[in-house]
N, C-alpha and C. Protein backbone atom coordinates (compact mmCIF):
# COMPACT_ATOMS: atom_id res chain seq x y z
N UNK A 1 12.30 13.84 22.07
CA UNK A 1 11.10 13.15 21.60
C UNK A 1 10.29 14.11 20.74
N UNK A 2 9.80 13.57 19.57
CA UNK A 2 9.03 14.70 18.74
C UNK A 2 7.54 14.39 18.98
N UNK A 3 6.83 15.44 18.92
CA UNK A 3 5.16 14.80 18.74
C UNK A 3 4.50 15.62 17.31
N UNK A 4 3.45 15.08 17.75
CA UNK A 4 2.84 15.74 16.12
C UNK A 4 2.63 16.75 16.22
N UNK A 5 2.77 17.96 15.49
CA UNK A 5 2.49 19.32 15.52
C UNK A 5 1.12 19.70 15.78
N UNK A 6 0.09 19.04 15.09
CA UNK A 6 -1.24 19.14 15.28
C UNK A 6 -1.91 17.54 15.55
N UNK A 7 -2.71 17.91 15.48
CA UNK A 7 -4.47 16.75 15.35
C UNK A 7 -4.41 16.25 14.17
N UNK A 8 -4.69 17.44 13.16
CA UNK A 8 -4.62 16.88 11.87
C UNK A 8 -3.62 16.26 11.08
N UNK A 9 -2.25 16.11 11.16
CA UNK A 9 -1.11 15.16 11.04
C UNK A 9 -1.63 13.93 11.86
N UNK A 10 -2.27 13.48 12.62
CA UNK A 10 -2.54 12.66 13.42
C UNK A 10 -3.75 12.05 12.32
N UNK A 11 -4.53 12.76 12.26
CA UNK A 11 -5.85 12.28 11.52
C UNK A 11 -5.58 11.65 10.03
N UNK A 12 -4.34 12.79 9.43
CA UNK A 12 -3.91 12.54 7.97
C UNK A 12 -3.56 11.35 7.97
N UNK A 13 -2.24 11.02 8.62
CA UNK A 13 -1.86 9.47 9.44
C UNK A 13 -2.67 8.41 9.47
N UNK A 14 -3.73 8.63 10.42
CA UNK A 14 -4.69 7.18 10.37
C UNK A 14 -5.58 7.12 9.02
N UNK A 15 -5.99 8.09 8.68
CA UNK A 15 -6.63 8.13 7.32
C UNK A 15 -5.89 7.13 6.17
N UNK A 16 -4.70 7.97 6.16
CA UNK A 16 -3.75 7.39 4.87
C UNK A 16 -3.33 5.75 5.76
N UNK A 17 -3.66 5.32 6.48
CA UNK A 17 -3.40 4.05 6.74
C UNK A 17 -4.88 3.01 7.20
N UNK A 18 -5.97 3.85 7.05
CA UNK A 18 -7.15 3.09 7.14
C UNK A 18 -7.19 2.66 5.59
N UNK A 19 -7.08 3.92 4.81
CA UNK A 19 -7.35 3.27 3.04
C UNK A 19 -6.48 2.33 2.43
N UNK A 20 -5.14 2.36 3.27
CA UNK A 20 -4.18 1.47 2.94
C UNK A 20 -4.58 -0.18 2.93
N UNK A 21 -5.16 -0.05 4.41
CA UNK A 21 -5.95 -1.75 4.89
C UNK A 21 -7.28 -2.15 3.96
N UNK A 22 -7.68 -0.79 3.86
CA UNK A 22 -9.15 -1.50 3.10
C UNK A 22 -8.42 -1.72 1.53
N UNK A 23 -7.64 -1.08 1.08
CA UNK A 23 -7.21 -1.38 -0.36
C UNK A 23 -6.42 -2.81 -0.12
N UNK A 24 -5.31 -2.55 0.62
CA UNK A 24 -4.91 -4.06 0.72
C UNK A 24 -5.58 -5.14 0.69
N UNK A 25 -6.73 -5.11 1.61
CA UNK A 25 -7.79 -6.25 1.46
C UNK A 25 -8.59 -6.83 0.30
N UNK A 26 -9.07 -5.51 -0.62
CA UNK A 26 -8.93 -5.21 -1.65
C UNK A 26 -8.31 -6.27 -3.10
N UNK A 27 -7.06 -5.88 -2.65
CA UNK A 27 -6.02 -6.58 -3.60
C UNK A 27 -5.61 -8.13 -2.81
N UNK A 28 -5.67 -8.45 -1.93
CA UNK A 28 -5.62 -9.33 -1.49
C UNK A 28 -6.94 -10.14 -1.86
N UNK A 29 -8.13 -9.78 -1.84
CA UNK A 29 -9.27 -10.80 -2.79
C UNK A 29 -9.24 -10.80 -3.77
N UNK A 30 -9.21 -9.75 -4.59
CA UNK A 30 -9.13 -9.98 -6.13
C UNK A 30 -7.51 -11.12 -6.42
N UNK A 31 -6.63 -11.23 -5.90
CA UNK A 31 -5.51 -12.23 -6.59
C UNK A 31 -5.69 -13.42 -5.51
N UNK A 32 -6.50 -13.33 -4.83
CA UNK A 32 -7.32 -14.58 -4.23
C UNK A 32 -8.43 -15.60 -5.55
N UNK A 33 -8.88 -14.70 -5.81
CA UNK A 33 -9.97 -14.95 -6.97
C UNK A 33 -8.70 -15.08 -8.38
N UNK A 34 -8.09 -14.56 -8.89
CA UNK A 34 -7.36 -15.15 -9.66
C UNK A 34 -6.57 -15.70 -9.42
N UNK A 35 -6.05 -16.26 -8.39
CA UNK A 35 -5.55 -17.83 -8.03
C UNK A 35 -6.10 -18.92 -8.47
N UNK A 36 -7.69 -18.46 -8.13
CA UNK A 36 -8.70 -19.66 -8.50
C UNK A 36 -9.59 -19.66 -9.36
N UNK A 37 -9.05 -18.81 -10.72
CA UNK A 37 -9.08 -18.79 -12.13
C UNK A 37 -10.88 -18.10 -12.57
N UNK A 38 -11.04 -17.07 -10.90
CA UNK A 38 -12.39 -16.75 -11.27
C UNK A 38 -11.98 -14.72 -11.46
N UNK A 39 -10.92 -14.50 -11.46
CA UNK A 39 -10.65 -13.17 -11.74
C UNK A 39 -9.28 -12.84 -13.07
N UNK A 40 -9.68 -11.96 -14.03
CA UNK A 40 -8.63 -12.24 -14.71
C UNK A 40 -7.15 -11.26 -13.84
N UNK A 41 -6.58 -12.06 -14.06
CA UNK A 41 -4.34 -11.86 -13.34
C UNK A 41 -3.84 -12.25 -14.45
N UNK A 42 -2.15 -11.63 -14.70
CA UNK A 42 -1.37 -11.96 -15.35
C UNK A 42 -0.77 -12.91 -14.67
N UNK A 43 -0.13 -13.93 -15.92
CA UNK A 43 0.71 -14.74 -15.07
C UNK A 43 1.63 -14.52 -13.84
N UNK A 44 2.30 -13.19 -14.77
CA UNK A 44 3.55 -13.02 -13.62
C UNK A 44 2.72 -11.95 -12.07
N UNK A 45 1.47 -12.46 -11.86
CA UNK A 45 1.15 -11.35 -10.82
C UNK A 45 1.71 -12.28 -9.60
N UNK A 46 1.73 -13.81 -9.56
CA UNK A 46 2.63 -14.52 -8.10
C UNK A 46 3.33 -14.03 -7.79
N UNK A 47 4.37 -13.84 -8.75
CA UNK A 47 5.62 -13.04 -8.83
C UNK A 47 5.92 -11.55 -8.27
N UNK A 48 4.61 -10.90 -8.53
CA UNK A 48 4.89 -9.50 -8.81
C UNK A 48 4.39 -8.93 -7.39
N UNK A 49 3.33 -10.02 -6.81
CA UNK A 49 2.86 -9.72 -4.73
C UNK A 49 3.82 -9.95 -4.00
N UNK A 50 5.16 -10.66 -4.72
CA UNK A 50 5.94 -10.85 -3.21
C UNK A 50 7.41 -9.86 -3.58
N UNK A 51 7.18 -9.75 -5.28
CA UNK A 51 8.68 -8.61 -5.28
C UNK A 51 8.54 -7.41 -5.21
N UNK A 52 6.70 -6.67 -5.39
CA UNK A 52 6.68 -5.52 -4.98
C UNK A 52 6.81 -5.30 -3.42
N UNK A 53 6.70 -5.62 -2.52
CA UNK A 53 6.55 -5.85 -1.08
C UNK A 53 7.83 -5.36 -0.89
N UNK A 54 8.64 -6.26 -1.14
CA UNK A 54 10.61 -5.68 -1.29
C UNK A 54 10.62 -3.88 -1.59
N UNK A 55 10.19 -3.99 -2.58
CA UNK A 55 10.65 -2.81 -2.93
C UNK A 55 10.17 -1.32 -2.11
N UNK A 56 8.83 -1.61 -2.12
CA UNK A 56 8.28 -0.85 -1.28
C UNK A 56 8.58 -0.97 0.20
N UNK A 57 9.27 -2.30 0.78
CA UNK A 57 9.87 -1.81 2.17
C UNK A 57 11.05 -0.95 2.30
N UNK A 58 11.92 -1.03 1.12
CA UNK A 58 12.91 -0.31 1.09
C UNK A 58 12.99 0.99 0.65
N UNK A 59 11.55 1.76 -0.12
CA UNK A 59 11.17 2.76 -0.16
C UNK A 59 11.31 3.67 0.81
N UNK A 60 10.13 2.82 1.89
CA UNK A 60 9.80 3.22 3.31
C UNK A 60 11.12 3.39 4.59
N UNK A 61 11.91 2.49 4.36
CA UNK A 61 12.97 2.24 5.06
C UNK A 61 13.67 3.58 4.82
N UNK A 62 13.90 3.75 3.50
CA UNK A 62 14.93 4.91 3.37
C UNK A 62 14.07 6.33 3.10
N UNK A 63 12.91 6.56 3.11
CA UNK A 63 11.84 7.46 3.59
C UNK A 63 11.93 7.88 4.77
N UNK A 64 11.32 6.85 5.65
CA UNK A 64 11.78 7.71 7.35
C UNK A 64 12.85 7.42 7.85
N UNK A 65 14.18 6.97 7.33
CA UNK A 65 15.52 7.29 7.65
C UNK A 65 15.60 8.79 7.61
N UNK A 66 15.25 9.75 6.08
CA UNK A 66 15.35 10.64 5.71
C UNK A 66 14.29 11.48 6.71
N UNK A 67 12.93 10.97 6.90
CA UNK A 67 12.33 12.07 7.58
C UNK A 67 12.83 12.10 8.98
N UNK A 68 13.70 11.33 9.34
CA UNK A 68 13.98 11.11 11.12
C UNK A 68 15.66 12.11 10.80
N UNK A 69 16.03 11.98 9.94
CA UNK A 69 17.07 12.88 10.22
C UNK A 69 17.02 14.30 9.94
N UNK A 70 15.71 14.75 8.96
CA UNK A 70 15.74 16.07 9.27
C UNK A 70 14.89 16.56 10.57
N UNK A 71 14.46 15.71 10.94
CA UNK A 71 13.74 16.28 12.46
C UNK A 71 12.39 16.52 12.53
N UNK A 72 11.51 15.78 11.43
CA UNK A 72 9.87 15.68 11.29
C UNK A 72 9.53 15.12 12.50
N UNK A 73 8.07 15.39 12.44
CA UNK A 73 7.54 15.02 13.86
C UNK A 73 7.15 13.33 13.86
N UNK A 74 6.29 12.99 14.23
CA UNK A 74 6.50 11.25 14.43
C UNK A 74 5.17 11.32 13.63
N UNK A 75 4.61 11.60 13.46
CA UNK A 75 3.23 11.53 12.70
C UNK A 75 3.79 11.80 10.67
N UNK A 76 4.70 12.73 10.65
CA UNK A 76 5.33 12.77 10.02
C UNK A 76 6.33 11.40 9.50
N UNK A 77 7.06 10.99 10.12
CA UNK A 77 7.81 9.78 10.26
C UNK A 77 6.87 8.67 9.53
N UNK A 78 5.84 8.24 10.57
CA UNK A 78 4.95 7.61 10.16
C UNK A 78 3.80 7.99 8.57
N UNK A 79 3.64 8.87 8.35
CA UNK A 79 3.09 9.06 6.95
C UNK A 79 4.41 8.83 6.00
N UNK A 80 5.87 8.92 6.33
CA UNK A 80 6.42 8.64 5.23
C UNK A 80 6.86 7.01 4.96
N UNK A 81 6.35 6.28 6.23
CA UNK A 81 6.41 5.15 6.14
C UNK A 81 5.26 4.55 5.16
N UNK A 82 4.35 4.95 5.71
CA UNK A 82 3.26 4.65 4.83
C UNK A 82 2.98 4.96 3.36
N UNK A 83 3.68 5.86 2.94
CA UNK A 83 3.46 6.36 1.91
C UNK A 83 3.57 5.14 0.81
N UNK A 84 4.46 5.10 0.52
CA UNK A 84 5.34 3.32 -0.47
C UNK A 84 4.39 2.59 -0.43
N UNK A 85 3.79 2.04 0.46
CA UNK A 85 3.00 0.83 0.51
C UNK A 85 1.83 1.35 -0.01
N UNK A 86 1.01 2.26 0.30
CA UNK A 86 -0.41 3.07 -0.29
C UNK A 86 -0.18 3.32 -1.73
N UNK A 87 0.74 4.09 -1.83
CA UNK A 87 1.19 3.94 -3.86
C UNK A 87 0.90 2.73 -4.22
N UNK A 88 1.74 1.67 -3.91
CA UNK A 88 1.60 0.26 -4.06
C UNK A 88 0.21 -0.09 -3.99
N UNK A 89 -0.34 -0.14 -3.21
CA UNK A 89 -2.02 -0.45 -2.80
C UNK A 89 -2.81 0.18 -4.11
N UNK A 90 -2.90 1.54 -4.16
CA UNK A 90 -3.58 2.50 -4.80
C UNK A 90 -3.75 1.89 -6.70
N UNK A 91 -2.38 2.17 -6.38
CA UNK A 91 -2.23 1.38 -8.12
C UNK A 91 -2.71 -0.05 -8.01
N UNK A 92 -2.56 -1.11 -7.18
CA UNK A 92 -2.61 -2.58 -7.30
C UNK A 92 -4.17 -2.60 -7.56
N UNK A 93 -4.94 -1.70 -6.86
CA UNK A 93 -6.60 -1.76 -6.61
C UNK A 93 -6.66 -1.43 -8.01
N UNK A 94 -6.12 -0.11 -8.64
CA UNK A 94 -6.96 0.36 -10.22
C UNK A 94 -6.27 -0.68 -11.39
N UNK A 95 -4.88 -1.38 -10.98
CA UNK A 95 -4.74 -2.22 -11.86
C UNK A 95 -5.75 -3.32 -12.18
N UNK A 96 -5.73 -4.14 -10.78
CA UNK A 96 -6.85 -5.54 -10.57
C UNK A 96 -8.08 -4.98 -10.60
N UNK A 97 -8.36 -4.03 -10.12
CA UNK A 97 -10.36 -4.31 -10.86
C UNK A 97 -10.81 -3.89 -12.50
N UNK A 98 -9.55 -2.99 -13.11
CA UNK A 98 -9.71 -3.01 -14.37
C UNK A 98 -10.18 -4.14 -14.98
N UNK A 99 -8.94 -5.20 -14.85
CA UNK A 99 -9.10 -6.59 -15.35
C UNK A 99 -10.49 -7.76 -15.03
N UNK A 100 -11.16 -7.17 -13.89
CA UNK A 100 -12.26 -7.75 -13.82
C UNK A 100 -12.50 -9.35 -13.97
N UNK A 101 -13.59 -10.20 -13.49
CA UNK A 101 -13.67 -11.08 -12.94
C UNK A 101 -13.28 -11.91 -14.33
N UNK A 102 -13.42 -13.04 -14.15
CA UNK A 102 -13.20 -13.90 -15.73
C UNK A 102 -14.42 -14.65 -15.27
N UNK A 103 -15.82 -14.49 -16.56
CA UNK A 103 -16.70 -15.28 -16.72
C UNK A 103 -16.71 -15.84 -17.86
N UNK A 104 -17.68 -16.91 -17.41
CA UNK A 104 -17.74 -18.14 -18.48
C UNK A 104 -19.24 -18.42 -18.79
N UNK A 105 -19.66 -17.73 -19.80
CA UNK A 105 -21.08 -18.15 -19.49
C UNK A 105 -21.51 -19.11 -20.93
């Protein structure tokens, strides 16, 4: 059984997965709002929330395959799971608020 070497692998961990949720949420309202033609989205963004998801599970998948076979600790494991999806997040947030709301005045 591995544990985390320190506290702070522990802390890094929930950190990098608290910003993950608040960004997700994030990106999850803004293509809420351009669903309903009050944020500007590209067409192909329907498209692009359910095929990035794919990709980035299989990031992660073969991420902590790799960190579990060289023998990282589980806090470890877990930040490389997370990693894929937070890229994903990180960029999705500076893409969609660039584009900003669509007004009509």
């Amino acid at each position: 059984m591995f544990y985390p070497k320190t506290s702070a692998d522990i802390f890094k961990t929930s950190y990098q997965l608290m910003a993950m949720a608040v960004e997700a949420q994030a990106v999850i309202w803004m293509r809420l709002w351009g669903m309903a033609g009050a944020w500007n989205v590209t067409p192909s963004e329907n498209h692009r929330m359910v095929s990035e998801k794919i990709a980035a599970a299989m990031q992660a998948q073969t991420a902590v395959a790799m960190a579990m076979m060289s023998g990282k600790p589980t806090a470890k494991v877990a930040a490389a799971a997370i990693r894929p999806y937070r890229r994903k997040t990180s960029s999705n947030v500076s893409r969609l608020s660039k584009r900003g709301p669509h007004l009509k005045i």
